[in-house]
Protein backbone atom coordinates (compact mmCIF):
# COMPACT_ATOMS: atom_id res chain seq x y z
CA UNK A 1 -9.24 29.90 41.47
CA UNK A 2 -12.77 28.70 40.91
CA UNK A 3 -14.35 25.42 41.21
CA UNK A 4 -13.67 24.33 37.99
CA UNK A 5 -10.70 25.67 37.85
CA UNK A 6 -9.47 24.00 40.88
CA UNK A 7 -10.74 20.38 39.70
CA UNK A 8 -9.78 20.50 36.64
CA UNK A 9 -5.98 21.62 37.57
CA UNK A 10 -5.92 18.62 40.64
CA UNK A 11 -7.47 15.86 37.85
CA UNK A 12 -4.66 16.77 35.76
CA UNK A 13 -1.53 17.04 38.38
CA UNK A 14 -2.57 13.92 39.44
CA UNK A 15 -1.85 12.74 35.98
CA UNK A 16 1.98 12.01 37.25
CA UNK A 17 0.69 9.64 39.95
CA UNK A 18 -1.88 8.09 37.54
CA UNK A 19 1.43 7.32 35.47
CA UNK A 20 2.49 5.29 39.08
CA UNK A 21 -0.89 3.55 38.61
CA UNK A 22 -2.43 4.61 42.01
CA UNK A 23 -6.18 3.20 42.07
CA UNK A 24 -7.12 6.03 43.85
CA UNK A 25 -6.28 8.20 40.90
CA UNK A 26 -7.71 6.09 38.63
CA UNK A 27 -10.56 5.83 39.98
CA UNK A 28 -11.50 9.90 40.84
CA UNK A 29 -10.78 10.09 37.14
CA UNK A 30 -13.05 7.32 36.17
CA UNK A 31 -16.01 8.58 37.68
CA UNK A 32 -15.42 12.63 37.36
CA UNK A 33 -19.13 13.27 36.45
CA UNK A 34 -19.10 17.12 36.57
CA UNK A 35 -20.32 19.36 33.91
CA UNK A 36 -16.53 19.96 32.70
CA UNK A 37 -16.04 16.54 32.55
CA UNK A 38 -14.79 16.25 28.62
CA UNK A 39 -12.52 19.35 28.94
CA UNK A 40 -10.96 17.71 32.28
CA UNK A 41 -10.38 14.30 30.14
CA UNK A 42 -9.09 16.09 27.03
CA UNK A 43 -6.71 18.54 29.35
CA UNK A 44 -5.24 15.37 31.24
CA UNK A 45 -4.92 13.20 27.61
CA UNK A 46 -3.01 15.53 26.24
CA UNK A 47 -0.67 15.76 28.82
CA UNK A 48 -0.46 11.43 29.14
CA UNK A 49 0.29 11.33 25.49
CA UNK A 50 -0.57 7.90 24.98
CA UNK A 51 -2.55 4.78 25.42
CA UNK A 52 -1.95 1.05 25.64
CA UNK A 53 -5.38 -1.02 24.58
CA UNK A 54 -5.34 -4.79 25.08
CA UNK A 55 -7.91 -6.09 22.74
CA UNK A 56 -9.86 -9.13 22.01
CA UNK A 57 -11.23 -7.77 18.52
CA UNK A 58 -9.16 -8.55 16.11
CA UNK A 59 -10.59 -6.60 13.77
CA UNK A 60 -10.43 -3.66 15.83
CA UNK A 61 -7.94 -1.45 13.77
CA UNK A 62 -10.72 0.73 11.82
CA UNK A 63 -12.32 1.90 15.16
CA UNK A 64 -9.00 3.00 16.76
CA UNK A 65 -8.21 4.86 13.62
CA UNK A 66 -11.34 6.47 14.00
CA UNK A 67 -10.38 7.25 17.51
CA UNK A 68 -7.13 8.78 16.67
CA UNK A 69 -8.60 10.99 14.25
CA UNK A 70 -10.82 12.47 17.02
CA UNK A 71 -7.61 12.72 19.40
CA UNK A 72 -4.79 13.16 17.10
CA UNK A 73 -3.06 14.16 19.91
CA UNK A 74 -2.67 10.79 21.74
CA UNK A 75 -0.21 7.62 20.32
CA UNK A 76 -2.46 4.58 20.60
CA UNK A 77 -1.04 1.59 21.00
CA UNK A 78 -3.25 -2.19 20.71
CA UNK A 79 -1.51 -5.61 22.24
CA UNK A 80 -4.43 -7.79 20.30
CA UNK A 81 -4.37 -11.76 21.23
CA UNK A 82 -6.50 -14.81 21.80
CA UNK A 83 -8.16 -14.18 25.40
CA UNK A 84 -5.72 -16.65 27.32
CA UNK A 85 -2.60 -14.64 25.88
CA UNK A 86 -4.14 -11.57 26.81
CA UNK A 87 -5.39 -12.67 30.11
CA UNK A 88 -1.78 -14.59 31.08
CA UNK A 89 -0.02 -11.20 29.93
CA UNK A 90 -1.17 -8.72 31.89
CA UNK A 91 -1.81 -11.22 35.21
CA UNK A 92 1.95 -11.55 34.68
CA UNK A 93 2.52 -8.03 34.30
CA UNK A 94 0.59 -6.98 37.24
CA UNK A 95 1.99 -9.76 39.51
CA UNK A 96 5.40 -8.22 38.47
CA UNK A 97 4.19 -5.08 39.67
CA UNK A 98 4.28 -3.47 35.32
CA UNK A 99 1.51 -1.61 34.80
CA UNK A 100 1.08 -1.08 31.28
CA UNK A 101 -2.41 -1.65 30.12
CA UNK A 102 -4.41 1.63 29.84
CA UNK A 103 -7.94 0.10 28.56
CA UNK A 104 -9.18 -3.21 27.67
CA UNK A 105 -11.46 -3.79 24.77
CA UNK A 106 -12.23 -7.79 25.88
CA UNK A 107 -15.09 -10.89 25.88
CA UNK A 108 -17.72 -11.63 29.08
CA UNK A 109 -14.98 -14.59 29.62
CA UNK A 110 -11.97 -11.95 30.07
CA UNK A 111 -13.83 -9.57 31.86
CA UNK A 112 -14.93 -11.92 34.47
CA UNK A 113 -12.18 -13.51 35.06
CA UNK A 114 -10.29 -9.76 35.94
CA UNK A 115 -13.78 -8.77 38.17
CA UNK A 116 -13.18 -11.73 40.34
CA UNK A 117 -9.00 -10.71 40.50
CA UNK A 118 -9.97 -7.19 41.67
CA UNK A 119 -7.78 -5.84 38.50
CA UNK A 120 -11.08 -3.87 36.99
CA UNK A 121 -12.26 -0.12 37.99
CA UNK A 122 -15.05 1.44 38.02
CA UNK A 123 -16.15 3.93 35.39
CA UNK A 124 -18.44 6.45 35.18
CA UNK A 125 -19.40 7.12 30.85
CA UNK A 126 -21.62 9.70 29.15
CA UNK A 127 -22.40 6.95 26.58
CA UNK A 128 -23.33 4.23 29.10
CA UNK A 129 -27.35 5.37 29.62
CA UNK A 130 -27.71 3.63 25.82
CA UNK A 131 -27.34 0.50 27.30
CA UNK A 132 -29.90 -1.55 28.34
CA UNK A 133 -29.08 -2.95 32.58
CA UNK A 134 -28.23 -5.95 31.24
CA UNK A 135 -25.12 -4.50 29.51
CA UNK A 136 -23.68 -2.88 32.36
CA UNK A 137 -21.73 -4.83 35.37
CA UNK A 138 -23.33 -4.28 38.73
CA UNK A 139 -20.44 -2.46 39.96
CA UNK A 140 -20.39 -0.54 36.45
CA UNK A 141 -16.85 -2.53 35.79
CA UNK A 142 -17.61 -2.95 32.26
CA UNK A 143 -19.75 -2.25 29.65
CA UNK A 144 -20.91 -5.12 27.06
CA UNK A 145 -21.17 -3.13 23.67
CA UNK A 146 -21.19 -5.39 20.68
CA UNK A 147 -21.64 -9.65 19.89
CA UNK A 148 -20.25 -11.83 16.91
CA UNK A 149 -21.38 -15.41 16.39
CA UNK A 150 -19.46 -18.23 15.03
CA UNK A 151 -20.96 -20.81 13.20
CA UNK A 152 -20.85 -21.63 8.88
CA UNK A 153 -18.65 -20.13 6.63
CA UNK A 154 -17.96 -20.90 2.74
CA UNK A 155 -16.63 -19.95 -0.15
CA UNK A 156 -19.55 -18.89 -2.68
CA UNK A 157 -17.00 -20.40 -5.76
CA UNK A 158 -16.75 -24.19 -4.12
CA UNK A 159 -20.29 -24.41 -2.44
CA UNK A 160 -23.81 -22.57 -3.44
CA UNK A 161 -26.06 -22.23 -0.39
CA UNK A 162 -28.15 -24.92 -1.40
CA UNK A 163 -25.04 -27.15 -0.60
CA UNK A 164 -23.60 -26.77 2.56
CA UNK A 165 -24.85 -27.62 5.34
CA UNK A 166 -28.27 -26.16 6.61
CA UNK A 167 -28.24 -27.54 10.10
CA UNK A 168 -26.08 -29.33 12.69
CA UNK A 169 -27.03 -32.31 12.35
CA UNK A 170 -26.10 -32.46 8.32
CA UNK A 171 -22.48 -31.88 9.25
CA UNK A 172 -22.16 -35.76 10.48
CA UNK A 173 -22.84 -36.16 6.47
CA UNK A 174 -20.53 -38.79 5.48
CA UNK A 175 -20.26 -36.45 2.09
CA UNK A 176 -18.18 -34.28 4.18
CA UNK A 177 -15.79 -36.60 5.48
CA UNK A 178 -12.76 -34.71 5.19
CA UNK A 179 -13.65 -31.34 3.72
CA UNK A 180 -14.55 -29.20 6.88
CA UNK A 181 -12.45 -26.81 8.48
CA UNK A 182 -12.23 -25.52 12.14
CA UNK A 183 -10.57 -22.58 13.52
CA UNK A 184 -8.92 -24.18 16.22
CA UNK A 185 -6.98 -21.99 18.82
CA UNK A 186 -7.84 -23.02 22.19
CA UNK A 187 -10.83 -20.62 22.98
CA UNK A 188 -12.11 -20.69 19.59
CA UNK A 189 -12.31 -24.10 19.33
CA UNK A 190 -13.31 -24.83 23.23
CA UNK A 191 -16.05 -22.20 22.68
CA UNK A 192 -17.51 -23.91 19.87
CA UNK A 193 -17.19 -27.37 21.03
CA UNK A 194 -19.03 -26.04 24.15
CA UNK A 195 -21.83 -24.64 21.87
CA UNK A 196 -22.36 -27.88 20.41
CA UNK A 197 -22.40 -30.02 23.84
CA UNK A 198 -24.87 -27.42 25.16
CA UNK A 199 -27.42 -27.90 21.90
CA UNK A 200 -26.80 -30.98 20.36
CA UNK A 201 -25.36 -33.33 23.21
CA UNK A 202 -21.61 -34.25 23.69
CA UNK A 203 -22.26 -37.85 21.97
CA UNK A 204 -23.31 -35.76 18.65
CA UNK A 205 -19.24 -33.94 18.91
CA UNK A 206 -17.56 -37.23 19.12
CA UNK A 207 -19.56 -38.27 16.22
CA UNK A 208 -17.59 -35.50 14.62
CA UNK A 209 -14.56 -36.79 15.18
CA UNK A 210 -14.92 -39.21 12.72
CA UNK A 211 -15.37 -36.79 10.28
CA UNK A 212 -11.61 -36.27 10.32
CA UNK A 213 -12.22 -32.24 10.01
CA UNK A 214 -9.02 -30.40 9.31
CA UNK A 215 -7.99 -27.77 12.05
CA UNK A 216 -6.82 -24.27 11.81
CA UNK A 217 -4.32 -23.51 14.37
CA UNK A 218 -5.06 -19.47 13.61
CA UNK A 219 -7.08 -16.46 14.17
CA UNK A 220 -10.66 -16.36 13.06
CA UNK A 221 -9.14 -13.60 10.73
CA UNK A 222 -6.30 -15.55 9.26
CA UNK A 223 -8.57 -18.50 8.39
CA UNK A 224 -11.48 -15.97 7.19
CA UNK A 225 -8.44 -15.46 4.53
CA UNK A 226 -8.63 -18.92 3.86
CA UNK A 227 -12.06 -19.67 2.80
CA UNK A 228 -10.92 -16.80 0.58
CA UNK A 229 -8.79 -18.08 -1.42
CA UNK A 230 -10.53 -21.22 -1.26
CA UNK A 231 -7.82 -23.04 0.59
CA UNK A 232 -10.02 -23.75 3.88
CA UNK A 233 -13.75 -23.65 1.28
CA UNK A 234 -15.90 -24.58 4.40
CA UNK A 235 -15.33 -23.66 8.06
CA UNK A 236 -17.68 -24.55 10.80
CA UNK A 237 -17.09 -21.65 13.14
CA UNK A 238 -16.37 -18.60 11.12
CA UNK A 239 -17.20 -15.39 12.56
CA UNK A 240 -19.90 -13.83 10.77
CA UNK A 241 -18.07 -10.60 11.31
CA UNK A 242 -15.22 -11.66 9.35
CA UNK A 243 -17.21 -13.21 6.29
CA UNK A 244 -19.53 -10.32 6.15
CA UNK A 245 -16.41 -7.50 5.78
CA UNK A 246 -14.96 -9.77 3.45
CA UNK A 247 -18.03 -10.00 1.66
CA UNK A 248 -18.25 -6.05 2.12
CA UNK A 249 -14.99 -5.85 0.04
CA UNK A 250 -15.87 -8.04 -2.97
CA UNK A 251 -14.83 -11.82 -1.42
CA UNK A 252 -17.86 -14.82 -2.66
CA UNK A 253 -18.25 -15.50 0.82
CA UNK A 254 -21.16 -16.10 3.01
CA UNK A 255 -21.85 -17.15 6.60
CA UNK A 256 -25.15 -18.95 7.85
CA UNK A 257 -25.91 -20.00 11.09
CA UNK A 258 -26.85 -23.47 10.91
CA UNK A 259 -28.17 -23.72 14.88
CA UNK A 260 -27.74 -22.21 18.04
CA UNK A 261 -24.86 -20.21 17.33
CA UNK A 262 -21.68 -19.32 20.04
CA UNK A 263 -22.45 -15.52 20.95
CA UNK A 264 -19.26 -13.46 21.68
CA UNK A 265 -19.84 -10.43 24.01
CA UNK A 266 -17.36 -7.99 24.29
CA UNK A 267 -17.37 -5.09 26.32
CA UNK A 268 -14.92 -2.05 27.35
CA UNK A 269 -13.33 -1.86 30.91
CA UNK A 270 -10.52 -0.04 32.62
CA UNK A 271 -7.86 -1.66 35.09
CA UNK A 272 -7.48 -0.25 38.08
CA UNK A 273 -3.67 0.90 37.42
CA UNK A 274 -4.58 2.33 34.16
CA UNK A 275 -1.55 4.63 33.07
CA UNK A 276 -3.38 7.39 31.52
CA UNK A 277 -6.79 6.89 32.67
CA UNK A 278 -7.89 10.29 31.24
CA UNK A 279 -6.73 8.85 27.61
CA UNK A 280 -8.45 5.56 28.90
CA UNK A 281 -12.02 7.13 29.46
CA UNK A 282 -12.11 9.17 25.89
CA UNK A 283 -11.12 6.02 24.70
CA UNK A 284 -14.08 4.12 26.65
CA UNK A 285 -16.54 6.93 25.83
CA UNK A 286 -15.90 6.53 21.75
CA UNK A 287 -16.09 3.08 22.00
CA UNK A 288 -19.34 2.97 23.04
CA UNK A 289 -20.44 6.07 20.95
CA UNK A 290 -22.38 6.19 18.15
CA UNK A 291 -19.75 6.57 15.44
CA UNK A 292 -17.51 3.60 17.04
CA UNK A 293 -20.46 1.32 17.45
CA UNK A 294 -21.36 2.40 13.64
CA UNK A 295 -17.97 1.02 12.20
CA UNK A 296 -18.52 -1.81 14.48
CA UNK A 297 -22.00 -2.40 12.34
CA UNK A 298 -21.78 -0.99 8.94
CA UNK A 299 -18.57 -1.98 8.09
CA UNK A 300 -17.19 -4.68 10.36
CA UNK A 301 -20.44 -7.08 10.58
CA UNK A 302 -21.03 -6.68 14.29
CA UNK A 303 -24.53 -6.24 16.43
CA UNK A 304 -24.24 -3.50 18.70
CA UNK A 305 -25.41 -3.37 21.98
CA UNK A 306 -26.69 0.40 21.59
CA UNK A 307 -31.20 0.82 22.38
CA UNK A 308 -30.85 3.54 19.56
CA UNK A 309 -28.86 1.10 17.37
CA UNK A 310 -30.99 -1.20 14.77
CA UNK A 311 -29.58 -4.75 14.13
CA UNK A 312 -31.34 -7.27 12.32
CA UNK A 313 -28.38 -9.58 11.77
CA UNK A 314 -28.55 -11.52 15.09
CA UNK A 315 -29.22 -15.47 15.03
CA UNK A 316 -32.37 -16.66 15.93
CA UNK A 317 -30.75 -18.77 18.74
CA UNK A 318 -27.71 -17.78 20.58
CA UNK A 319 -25.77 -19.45 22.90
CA UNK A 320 -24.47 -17.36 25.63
CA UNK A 321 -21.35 -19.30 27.64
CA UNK A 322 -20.01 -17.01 29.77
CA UNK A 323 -23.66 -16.60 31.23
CA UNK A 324 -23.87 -20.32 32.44
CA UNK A 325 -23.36 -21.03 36.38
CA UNK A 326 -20.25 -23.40 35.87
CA UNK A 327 -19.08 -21.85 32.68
CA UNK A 328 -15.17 -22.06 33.92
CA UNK A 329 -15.22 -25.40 35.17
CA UNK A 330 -17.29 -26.39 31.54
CA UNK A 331 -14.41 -24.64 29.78
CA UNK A 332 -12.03 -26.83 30.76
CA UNK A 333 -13.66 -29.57 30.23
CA UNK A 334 -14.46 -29.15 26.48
CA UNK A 335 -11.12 -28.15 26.13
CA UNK A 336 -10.29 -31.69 27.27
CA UNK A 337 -13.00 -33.06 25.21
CA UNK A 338 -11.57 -31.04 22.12
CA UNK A 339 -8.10 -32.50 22.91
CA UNK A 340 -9.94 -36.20 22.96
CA UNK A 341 -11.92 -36.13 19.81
CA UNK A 342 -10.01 -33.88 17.47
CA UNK A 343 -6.38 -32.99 18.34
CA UNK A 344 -5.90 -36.99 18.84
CA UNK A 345 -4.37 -36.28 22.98
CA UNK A 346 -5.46 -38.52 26.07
């Protein structure tokens, strides 16, 4: 038997003790660099059968469909939830010794917090050299690939541009006592109330607490349906990924950014008991390919990552969280703070 021949027969046995989630596995498969190295990940896919994704994006469903129409021959599965349901799900899996996660598709916050549990492998991808060093993890345990920002959303039918808000500052308007909306599950809302303590003070957010603002226990996706209909007219940290592909499919909607704006990074990794890590690296390889990071753009409102990859959508200031020295320890306390000023707790 050749060379080849020999590797690519071992990468694929070893596809039954990848299924036991040995790291060891995982991790020869992860960074198989030779010249066979898409036939080897193909061979061993199709044999897996399957992958489990646990995903951040909630609007992720048009890229895995583009996935699955590449490899038709794999049954993709996505577990998609607010990063502390993700994060408490599979630290409770893997504490329980269940390995089910395959890939994760997750924010800087996420990723960080599985780096520093050892529950990340490193990966070797084609697609990675079209990201700038800033993108990549030291240890190449991720790869940072696209960012959304949150700040002003509206309904084009209840507000013209001219009306709403143009900066931070205008939101302590008494005009809008009572008519802005928040998306409020716990990162969303700690996230934002972060942003504003970092660029406008944490005095300036308990000012807005007496603009009695009504809050959206939801996704950013169910309450993009809200401004909508009109229900929700004015949000104050909409994604502008979900206002521009509902503006993409005929909604009056529009998102500004109205000051520094919350930056969400999110990135692709691989846990280091991935079940079908050969599934898990074609997955990780289209995800940060061309045609993947073109949905991401043309039709879902993201800003890719990519050097080759032209955005022009991107705030002028963005506030990067996860970046900051004592971003953990800040995260719970604006979660506190948002429990003080606008969920009415002690």
């Amino acid at each position: 038997m050749t060379r080849p021949g020999w590797l690519l027969g071992f990468l694929i046995a070893s596809s039954a003790v990848a299924h036991a989630a040995d790291p060891q596995t995982v991790s020869k498969i992860a960074t198989y660099a030779a010249a066979d190295r898409q036939a080897v990940l193909e061979a061993g896919a199709r044999k897996e059968g399957e992958l489990l994704v646990y995903a951040v994006g909630s609007q992720i469903d048009p890229v895995i469909k583009g996935f699955e129409g590449r490899y038709p021959f794999l049954s993709v599965k996505v577990f998609k939830g607010d990063i502390p349901v993700l994060l408490k799900k599979v630290t409770e899996e893997y504490r329980a010794g269940v390995y089910n996660v395959d890939a994760y598709e997750l924010d800087d916050y996420g990723l960080d917090i599985l780096r520093d549990a050892r529950m990340l492998a490193p990966f070797a991808s084609t697609e990675a050299l079209n990201y700038g060093p800033d993108a990549i993890e030291a240890k190449k345990l991720w790869v940072f690939m696209r960012e959304d920002y949150a700040s002003l959303g509206f309904n084009l039918n209840a507000y013209s541009p001219d009306q709403v808000p143009q900066k931070h500052a205008d939101l302590l308007d008494p005009k809008w006592q009572g008519k802005l909306g928040v998306s409020a599950t716990q990162s969303t809302l700690n996230v934002w109330i972060g942003t504003m303590v970092v660029s406008e003070g944490e005095q300036f957010v308990r000012k807005l607490g007496a603009q009695k603002m009504t809050l959206y226990n939801m996704g950013g996706p169910a309450v993009a349906n809200l401004v909508v209909s009109g229900e929700a007219p004015i949000v104050v940290n909409n994604r502008a990924s979900h206002m521009y592909a509902r503006g993409r499919n005929g909604a009056k909607v529009a998102w500004r950014a109205i000051g520094p704006s919350y930056t969400a990074v999110s990135g692709v990794a691989l846990p280091t008991r991935s079940k079908n890590p050969h599934a898990a690296m074609l997955f990780i390889d289209y995800m940060l390919g061309t045609e993947a990071q073109t949905i991401y753009t043309q039709e879902l409102g993201y800003t890719s990552l990519r050097k080759d990859m032209v955005n022009t959508a991107a705030p002028a200031q963005r506030v990067y969280l996860a970046m900051r020295p004592n971003y953990r320890r800040e995260y719970e306390q604006w979660g506190r703070l948002a429990d003080q000023v606008f969920r009415g707790r002690r």
